[in-house]
PDB file of N, CA and C in Angstrom:
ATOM      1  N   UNK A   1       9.162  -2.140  12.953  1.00  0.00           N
ATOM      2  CA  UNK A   1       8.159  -2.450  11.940  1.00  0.00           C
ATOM      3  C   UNK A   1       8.370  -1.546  10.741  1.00  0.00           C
ATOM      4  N   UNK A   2       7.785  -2.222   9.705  1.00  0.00           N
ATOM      5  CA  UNK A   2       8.054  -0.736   8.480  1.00  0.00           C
ATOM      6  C   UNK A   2       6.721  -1.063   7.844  1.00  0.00           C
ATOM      7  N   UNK A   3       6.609  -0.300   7.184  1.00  0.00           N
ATOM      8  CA  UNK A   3       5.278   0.396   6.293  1.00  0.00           C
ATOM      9  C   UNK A   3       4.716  -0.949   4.889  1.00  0.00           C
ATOM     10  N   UNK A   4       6.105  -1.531   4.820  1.00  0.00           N
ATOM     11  CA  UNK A   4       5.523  -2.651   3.786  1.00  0.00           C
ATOM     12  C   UNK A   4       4.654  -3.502   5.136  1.00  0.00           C
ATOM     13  N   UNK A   5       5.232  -4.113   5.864  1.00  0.00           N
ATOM     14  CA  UNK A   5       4.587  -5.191   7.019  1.00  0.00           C
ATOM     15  C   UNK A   5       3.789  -5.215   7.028  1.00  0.00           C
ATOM     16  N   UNK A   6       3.281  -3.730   7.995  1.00  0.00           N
ATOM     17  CA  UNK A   6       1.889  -3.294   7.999  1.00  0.00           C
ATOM     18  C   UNK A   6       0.630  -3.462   6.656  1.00  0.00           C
ATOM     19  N   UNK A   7       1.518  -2.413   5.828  1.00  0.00           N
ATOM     20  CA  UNK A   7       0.368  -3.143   4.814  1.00  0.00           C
ATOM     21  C   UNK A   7      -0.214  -4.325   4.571  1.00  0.00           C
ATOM     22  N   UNK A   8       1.269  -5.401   4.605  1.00  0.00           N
ATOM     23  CA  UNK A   8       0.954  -6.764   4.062  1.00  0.00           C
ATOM     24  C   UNK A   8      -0.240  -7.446   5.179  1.00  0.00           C
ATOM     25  N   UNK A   9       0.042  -6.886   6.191  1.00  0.00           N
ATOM     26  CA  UNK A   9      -1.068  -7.640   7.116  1.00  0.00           C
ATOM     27  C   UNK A   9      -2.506  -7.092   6.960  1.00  0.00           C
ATOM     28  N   UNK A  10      -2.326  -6.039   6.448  1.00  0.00           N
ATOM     29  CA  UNK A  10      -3.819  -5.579   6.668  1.00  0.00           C
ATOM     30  C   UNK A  10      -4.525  -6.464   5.426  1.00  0.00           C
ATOM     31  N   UNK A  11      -3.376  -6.248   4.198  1.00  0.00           N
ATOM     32  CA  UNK A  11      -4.249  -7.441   2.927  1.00  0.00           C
ATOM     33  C   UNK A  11      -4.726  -8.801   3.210  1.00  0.00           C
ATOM     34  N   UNK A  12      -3.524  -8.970   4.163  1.00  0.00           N
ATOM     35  CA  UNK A  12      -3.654 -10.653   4.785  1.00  0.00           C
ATOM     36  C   UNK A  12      -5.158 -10.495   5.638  1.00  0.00           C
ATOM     37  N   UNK A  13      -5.443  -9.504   6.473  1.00  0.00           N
ATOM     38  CA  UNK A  13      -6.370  -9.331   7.044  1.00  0.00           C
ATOM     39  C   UNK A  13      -7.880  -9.527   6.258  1.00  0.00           C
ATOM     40  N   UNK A  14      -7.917  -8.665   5.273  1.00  0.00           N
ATOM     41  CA  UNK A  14      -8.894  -8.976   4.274  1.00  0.00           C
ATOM     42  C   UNK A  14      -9.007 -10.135   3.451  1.00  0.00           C
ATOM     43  N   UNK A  15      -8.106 -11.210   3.840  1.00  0.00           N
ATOM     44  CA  UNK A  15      -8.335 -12.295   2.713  1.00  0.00           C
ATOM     45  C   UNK A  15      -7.848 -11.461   1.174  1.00  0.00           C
ATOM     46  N   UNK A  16      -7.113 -11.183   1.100  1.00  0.00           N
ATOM     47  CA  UNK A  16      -6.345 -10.626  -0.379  1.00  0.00           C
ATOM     48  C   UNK A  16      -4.947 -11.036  -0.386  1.00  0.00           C
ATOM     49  N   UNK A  17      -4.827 -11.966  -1.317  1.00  0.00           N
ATOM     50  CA  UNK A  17      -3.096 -11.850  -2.107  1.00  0.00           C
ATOM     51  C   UNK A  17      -2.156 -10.833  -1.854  1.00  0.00           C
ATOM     52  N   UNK A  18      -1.142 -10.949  -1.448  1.00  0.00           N
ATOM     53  CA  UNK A  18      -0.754  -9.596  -1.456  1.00  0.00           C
ATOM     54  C   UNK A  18       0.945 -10.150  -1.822  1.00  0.00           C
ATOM     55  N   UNK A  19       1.512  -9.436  -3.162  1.00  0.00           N
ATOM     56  CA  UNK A  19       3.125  -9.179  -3.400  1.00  0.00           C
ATOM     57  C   UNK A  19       4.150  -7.576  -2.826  1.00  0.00           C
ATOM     58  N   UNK A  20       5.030  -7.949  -3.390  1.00  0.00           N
ATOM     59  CA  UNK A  20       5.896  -6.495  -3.194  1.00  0.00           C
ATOM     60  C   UNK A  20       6.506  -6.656  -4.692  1.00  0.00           C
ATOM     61  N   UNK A  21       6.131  -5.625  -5.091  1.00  0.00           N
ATOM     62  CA  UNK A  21       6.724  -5.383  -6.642  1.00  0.00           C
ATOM     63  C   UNK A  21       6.263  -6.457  -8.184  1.00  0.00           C
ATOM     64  N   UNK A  22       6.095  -7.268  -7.495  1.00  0.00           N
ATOM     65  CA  UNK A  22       5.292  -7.721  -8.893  1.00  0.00           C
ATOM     66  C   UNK A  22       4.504  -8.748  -8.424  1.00  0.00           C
ATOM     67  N   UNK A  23       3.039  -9.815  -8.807  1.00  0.00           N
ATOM     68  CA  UNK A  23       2.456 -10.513  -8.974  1.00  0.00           C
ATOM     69  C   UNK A  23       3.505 -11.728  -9.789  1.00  0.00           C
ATOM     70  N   UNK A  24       4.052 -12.940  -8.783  1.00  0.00           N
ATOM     71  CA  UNK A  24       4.742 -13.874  -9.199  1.00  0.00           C
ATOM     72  C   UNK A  24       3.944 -15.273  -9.664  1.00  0.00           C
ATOM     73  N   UNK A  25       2.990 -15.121  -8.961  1.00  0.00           N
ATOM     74  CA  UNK A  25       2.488 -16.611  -9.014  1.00  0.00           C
ATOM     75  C   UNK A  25       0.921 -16.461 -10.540  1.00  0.00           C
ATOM     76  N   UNK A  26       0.107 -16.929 -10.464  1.00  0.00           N
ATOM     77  CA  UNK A  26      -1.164 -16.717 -11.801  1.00  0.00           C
ATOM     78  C   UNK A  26      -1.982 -15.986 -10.904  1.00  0.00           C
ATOM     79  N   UNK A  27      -2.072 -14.851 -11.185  1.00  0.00           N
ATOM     80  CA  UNK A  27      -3.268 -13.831 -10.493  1.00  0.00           C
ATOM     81  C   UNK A  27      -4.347 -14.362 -10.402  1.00  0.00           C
ATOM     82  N   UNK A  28      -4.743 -14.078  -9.187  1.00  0.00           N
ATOM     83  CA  UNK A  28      -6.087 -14.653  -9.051  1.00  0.00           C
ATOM     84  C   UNK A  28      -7.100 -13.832  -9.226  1.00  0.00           C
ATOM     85  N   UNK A  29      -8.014 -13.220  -8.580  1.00  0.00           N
ATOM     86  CA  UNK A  29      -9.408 -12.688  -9.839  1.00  0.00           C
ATOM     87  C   UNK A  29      -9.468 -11.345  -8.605  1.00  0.00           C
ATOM     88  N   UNK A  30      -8.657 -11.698  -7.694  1.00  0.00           N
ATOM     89  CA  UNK A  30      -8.355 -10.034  -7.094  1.00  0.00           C
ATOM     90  C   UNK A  30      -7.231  -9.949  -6.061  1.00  0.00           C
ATOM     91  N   UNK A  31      -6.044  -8.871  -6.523  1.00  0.00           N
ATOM     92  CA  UNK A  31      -4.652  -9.272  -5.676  1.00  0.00           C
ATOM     93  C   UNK A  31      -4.270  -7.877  -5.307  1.00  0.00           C
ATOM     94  N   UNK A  32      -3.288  -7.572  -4.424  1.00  0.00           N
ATOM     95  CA  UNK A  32      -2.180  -6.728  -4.543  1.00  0.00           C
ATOM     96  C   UNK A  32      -0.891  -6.545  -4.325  1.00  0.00           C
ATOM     97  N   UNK A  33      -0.272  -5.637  -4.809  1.00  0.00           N
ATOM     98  CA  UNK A  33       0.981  -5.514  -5.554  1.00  0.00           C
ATOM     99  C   UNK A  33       1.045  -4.260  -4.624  1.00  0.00           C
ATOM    100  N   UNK A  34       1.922  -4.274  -3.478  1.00  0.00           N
ATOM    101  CA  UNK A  34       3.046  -3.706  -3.053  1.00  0.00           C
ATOM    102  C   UNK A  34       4.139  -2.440  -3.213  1.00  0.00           C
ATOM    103  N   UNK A  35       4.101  -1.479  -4.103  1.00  0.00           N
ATOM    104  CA  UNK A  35       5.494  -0.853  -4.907  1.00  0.00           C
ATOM    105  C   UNK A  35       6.136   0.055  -3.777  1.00  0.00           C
ATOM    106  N   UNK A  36       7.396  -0.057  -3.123  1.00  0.00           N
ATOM    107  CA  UNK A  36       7.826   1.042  -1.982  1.00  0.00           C
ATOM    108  C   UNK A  36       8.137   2.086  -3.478  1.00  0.00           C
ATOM    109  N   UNK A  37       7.945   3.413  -2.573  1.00  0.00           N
ATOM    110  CA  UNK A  37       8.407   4.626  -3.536  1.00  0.00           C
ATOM    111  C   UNK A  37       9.820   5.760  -2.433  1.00  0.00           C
ATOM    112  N   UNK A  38       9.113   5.764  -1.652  1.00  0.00           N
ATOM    113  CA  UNK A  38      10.312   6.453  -0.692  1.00  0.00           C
ATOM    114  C   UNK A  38      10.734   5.616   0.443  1.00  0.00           C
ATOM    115  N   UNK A  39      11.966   5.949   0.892  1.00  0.00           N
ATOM    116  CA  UNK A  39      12.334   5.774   2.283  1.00  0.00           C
ATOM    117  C   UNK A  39      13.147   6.705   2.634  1.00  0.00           C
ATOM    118  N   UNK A  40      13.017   8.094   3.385  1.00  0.00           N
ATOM    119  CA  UNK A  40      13.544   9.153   3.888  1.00  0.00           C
ATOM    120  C   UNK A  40      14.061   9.121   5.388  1.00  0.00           C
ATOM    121  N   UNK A  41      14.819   9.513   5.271  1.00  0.00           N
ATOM    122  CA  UNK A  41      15.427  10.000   6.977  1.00  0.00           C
ATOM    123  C   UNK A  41      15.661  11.081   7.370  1.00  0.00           C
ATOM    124  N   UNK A  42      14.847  11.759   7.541  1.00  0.00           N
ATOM    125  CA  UNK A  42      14.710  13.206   7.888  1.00  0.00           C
ATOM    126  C   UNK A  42      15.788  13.561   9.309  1.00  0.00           C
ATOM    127  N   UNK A  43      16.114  15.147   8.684  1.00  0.00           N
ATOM    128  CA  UNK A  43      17.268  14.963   9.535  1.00  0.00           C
ATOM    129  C   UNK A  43      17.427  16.007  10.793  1.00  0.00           C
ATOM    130  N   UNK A  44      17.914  16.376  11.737  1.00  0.00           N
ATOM    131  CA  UNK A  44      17.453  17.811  13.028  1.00  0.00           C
ATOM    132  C   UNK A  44      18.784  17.953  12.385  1.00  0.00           C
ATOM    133  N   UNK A  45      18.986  18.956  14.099  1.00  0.00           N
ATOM    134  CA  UNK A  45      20.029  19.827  14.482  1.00  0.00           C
ATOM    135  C   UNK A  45      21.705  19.038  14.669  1.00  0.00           C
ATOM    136  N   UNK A  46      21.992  18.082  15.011  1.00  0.00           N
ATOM    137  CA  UNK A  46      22.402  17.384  15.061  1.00  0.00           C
ATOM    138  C   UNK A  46      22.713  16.832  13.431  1.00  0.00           C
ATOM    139  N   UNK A  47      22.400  16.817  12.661  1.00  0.00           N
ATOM    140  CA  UNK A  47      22.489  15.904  11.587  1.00  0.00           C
ATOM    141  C   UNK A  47      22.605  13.997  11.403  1.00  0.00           C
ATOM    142  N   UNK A  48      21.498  13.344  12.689  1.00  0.00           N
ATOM    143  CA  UNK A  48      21.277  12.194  12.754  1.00  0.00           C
ATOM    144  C   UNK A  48      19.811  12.035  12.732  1.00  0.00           C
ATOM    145  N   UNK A  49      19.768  11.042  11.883  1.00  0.00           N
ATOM    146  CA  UNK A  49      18.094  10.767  11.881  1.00  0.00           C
ATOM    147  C   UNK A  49      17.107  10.031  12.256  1.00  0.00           C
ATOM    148  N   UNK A  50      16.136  11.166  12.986  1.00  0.00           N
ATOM    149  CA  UNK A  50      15.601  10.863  13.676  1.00  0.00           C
ATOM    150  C   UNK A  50      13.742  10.093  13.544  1.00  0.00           C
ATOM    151  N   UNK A  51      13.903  10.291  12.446  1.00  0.00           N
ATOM    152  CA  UNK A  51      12.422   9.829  11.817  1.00  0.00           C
ATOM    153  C   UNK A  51      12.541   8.945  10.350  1.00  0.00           C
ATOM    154  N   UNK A  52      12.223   7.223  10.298  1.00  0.00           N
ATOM    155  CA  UNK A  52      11.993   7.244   8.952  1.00  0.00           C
ATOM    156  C   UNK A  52      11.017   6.929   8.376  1.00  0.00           C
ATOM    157  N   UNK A  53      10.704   7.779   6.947  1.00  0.00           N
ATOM    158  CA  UNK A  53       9.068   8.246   6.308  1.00  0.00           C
ATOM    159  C   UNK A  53       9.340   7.128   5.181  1.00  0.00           C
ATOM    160  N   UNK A  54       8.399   6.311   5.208  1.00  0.00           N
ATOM    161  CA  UNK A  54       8.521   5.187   4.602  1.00  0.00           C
ATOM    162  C   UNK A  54       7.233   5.389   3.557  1.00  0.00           C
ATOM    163  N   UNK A  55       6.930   5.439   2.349  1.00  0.00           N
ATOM    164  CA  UNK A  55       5.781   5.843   1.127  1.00  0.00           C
ATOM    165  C   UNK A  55       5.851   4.395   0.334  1.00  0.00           C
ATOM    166  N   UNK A  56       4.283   3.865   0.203  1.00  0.00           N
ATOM    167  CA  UNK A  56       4.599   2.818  -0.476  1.00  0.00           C
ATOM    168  C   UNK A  56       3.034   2.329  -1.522  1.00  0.00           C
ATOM    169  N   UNK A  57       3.056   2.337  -2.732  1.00  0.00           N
ATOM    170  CA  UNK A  57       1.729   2.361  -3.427  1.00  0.00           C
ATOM    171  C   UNK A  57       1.245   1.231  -3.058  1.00  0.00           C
ATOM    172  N   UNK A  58      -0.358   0.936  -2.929  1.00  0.00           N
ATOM    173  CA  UNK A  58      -1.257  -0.129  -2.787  1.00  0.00           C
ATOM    174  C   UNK A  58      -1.656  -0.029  -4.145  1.00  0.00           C
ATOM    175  N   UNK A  59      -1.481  -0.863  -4.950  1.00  0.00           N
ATOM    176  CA  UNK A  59      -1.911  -1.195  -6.219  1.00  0.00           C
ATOM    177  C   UNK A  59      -2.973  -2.918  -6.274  1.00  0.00           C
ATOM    178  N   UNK A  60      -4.438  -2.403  -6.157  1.00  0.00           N
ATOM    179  CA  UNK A  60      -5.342  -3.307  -6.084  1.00  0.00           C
ATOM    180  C   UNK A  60      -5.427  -3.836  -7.124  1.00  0.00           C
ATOM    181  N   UNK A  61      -5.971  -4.825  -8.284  1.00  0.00           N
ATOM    182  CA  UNK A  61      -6.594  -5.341  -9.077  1.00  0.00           C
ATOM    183  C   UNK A  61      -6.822  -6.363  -8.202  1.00  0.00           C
ATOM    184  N   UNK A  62      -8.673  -6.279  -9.383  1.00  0.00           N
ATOM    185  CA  UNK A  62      -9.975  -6.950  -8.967  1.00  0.00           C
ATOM    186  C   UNK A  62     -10.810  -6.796 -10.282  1.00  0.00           C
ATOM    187  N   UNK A  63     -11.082  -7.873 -10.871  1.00  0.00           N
ATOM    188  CA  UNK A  63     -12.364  -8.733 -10.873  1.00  0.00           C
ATOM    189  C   UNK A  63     -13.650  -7.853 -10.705  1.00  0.00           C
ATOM    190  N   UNK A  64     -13.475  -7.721  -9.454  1.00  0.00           N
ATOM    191  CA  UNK A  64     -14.871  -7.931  -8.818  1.00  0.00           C
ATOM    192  C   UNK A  64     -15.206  -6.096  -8.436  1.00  0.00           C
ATOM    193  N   UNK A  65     -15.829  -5.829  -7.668  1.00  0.00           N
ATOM    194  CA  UNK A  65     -16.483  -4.237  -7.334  1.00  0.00           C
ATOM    195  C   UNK A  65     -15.242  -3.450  -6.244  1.00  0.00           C
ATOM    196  N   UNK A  66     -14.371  -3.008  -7.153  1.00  0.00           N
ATOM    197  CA  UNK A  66     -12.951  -2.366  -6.641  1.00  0.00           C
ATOM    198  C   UNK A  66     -13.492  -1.387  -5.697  1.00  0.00           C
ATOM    199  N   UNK A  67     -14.869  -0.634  -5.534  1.00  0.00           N
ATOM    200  CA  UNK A  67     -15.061   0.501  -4.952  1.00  0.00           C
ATOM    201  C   UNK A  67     -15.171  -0.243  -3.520  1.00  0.00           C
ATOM    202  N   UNK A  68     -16.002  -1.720  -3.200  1.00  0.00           N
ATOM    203  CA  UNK A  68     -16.234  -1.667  -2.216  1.00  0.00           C
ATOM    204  C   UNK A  68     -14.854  -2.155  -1.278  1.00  0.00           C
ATOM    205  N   UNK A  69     -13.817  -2.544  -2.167  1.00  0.00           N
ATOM    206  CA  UNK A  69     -12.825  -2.798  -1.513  1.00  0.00           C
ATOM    207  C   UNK A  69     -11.918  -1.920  -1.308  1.00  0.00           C
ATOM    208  N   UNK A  70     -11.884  -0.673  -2.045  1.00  0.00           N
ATOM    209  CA  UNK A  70     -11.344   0.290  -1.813  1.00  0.00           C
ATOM    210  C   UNK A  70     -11.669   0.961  -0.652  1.00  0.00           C
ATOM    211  N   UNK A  71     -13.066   0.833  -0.175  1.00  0.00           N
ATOM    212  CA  UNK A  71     -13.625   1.529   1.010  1.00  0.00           C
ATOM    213  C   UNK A  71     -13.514   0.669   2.076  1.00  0.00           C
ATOM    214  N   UNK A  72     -12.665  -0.583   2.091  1.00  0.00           N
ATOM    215  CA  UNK A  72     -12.500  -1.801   3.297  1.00  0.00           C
ATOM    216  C   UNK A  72     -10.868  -1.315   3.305  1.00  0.00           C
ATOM    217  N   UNK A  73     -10.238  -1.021   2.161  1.00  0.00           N
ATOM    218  CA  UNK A  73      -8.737  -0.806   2.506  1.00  0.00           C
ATOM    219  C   UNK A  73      -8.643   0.474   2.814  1.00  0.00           C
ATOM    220  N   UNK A  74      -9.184   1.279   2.718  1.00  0.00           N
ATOM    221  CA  UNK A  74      -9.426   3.272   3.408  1.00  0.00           C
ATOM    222  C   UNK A  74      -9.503   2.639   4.630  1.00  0.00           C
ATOM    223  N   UNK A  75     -10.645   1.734   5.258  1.00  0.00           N
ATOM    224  CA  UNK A  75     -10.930   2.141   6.493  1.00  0.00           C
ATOM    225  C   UNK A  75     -10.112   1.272   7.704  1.00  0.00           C
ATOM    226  N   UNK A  76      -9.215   0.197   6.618  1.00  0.00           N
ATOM    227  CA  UNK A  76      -8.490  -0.529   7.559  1.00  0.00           C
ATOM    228  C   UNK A  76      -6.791   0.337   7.946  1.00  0.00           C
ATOM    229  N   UNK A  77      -6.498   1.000   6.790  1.00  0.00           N
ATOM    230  CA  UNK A  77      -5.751   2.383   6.617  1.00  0.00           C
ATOM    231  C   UNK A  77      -5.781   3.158   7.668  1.00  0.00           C
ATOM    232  N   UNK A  78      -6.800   3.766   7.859  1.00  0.00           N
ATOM    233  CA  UNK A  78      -7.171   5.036   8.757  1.00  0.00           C
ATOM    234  C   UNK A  78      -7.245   4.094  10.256  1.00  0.00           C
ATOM    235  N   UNK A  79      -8.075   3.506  10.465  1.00  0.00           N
ATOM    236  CA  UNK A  79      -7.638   2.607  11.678  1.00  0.00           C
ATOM    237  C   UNK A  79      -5.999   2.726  12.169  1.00  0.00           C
ATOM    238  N   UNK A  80      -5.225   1.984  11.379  1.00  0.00           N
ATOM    239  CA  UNK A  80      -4.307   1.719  11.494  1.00  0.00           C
ATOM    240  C   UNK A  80      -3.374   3.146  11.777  1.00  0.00           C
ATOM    241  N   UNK A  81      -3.809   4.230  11.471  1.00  0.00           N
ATOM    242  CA  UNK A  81      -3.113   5.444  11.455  1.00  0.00           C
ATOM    243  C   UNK A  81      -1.976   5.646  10.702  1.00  0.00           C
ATOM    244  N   UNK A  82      -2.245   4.952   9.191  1.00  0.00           N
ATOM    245  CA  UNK A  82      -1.517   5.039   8.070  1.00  0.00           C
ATOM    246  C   UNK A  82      -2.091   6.102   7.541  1.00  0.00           C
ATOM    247  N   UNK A  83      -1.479   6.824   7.005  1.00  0.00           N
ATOM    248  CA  UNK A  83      -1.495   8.259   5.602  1.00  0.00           C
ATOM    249  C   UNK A  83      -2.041   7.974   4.146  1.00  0.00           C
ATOM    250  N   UNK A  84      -3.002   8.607   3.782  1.00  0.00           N
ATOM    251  CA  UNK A  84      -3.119   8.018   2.778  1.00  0.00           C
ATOM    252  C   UNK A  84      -3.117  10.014   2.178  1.00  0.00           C
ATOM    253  N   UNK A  85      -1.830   9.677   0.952  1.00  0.00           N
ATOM    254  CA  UNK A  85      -1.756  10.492   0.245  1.00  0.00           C
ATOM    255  C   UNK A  85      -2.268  10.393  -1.115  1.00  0.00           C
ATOM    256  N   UNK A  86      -2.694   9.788  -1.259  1.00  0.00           N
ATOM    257  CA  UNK A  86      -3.707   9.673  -3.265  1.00  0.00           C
ATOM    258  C   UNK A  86      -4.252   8.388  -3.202  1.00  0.00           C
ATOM    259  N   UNK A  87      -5.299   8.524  -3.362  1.00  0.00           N
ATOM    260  CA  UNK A  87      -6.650   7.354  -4.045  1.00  0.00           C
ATOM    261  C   UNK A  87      -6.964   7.672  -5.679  1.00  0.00           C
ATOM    262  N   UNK A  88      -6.619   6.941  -6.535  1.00  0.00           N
ATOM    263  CA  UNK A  88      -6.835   7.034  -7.952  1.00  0.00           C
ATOM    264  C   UNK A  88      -7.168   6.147  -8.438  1.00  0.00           C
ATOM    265  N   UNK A  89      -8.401   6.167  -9.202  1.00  0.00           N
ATOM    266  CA  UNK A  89      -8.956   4.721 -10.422  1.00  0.00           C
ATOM    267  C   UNK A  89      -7.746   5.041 -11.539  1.00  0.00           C
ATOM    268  N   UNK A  90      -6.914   4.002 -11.990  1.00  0.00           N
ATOM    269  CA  UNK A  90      -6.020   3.741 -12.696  1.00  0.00           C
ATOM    270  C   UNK A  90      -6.462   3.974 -14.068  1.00  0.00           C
ATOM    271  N   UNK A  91      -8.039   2.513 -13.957  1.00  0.00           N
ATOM    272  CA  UNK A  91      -8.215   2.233 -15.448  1.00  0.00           C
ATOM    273  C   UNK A  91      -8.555   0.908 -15.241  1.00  0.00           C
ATOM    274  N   UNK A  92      -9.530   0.565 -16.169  1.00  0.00           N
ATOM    275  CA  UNK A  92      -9.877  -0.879 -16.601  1.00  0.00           C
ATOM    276  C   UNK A  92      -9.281  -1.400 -17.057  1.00  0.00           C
ATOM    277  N   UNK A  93      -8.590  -2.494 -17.714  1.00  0.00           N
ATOM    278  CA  UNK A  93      -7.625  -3.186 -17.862  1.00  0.00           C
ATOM    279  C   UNK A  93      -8.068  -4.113 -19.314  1.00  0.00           C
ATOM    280  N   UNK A  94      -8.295  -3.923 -20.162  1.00  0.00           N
ATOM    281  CA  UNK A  94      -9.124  -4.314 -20.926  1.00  0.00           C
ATOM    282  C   UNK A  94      -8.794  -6.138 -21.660  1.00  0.00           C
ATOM    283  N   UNK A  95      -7.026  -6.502 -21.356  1.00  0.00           N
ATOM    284  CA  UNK A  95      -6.900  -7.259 -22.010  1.00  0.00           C
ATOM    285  C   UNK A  95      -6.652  -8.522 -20.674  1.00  0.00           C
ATOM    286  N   UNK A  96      -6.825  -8.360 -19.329  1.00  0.00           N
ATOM    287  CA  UNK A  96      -7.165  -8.967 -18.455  1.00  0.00           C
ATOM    288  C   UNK A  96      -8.101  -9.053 -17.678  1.00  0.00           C
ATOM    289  N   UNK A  97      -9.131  -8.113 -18.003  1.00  0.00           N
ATOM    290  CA  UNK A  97     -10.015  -8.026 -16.859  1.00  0.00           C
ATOM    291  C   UNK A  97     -10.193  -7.281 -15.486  1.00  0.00           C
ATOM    292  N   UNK A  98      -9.193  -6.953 -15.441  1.00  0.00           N
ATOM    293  CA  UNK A  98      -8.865  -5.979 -14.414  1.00  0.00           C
ATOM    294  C   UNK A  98      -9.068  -4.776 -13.417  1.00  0.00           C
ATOM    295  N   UNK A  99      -9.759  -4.371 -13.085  1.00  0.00           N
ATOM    296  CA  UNK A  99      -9.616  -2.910 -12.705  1.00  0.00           C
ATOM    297  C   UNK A  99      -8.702  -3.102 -11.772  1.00  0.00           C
ATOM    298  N   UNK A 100      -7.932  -1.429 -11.786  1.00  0.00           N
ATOM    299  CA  UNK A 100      -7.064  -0.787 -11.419  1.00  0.00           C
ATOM    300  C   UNK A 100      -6.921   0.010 -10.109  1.00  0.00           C
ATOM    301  N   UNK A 101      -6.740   0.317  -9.205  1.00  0.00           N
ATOM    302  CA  UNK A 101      -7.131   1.373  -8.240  1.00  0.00           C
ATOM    303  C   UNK A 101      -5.738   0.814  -7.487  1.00  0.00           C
ATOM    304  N   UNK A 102      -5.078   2.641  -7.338  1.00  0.00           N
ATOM    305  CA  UNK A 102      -4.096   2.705  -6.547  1.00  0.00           C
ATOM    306  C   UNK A 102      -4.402   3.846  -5.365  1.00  0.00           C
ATOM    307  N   UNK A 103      -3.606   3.163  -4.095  1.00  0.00           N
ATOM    308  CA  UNK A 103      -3.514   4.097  -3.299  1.00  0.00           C
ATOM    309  C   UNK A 103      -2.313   3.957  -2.806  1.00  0.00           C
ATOM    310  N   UNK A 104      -2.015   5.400  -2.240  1.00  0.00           N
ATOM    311  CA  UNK A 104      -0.839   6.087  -2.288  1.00  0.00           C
ATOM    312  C   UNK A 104      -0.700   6.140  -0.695  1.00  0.00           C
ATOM    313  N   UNK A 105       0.397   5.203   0.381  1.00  0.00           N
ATOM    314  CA  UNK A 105       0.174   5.499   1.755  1.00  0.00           C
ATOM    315  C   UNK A 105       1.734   6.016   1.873  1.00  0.00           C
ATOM    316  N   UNK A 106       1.465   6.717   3.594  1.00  0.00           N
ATOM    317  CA  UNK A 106       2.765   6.838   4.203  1.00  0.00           C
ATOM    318  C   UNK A 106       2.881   6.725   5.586  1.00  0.00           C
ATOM    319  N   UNK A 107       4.430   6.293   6.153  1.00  0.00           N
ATOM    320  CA  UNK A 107       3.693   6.505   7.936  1.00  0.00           C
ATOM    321  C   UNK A 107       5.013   6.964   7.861  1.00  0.00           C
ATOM    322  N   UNK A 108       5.362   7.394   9.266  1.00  0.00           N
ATOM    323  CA  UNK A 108       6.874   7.752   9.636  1.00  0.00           C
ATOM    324  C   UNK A 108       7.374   6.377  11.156  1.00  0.00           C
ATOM    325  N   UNK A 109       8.347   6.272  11.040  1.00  0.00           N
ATOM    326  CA  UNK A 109       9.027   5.687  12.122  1.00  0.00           C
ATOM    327  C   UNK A 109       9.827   6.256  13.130  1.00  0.00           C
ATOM    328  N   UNK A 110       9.929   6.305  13.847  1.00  0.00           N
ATOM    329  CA  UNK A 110      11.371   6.390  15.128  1.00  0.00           C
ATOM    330  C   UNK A 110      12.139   5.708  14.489  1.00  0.00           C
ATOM    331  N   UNK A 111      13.461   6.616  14.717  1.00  0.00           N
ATOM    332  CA  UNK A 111      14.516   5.644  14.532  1.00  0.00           C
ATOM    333  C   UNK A 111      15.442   5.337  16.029  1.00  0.00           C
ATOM    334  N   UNK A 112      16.542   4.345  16.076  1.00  0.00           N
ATOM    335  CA  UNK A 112      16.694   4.322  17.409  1.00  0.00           C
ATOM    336  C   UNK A 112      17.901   5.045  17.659  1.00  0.00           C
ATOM    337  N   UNK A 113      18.137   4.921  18.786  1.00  0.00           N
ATOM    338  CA  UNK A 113      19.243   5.809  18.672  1.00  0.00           C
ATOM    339  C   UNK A 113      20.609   5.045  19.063  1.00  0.00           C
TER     340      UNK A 113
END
């Protein structure tokens, strides 16, 4: 499994749109957008790796009351025993309507051997 999947299901879970890297189709009035930022393979004694740390932004726009969905994607997050390294209001969006709110997750994997 990797860290995009997961996410995508949890959006799917909430009834939310969900892309990887850009919004392709006409946005609908609340979506998200996907962005991977890392994929690391941390390395031992051996020099084979044994863990990979997969970091990937949740970038919400909404329409509608971003806080309460921000507090449905925290808690489907933490459930899930995903990382959440930064929660930030972006910004209103003034020439779409938009608000902004990103969050910042991470998990690690096994790798096999």
């Amino acid at each position: 499994m990797s860290l995009l999947a997961e996410l995508k299901g949890i959006a799917e879970s909430l009834d939310i749109p969900v892309e990887t890297g850009v919004f392709s189709d006409i946005p609908p009035d609340e979506y998200i957008v996907l962005t991977p930022m890392t994929d690391t393979l941390s390395l031992f004694g051996d020099n084979s790796p044994s863990v990979d740390i997969q970091e990937v932004r949740i970038s919400l726009y909404t329409k509608n009351n971003c806080t309460e969905r921000k507090n449905q994607l925290t808690e489907k997050l933490l459930k899930a025993e995903i990382t959440i390294t930064d929660r930030r209001y972006i910004g209103h969006e003034d020439d779409t309507g938009y608000h902004h709110y990103a969050i910042d997750t991470a998990n690690y994997y096994e790798t096999e051997e």
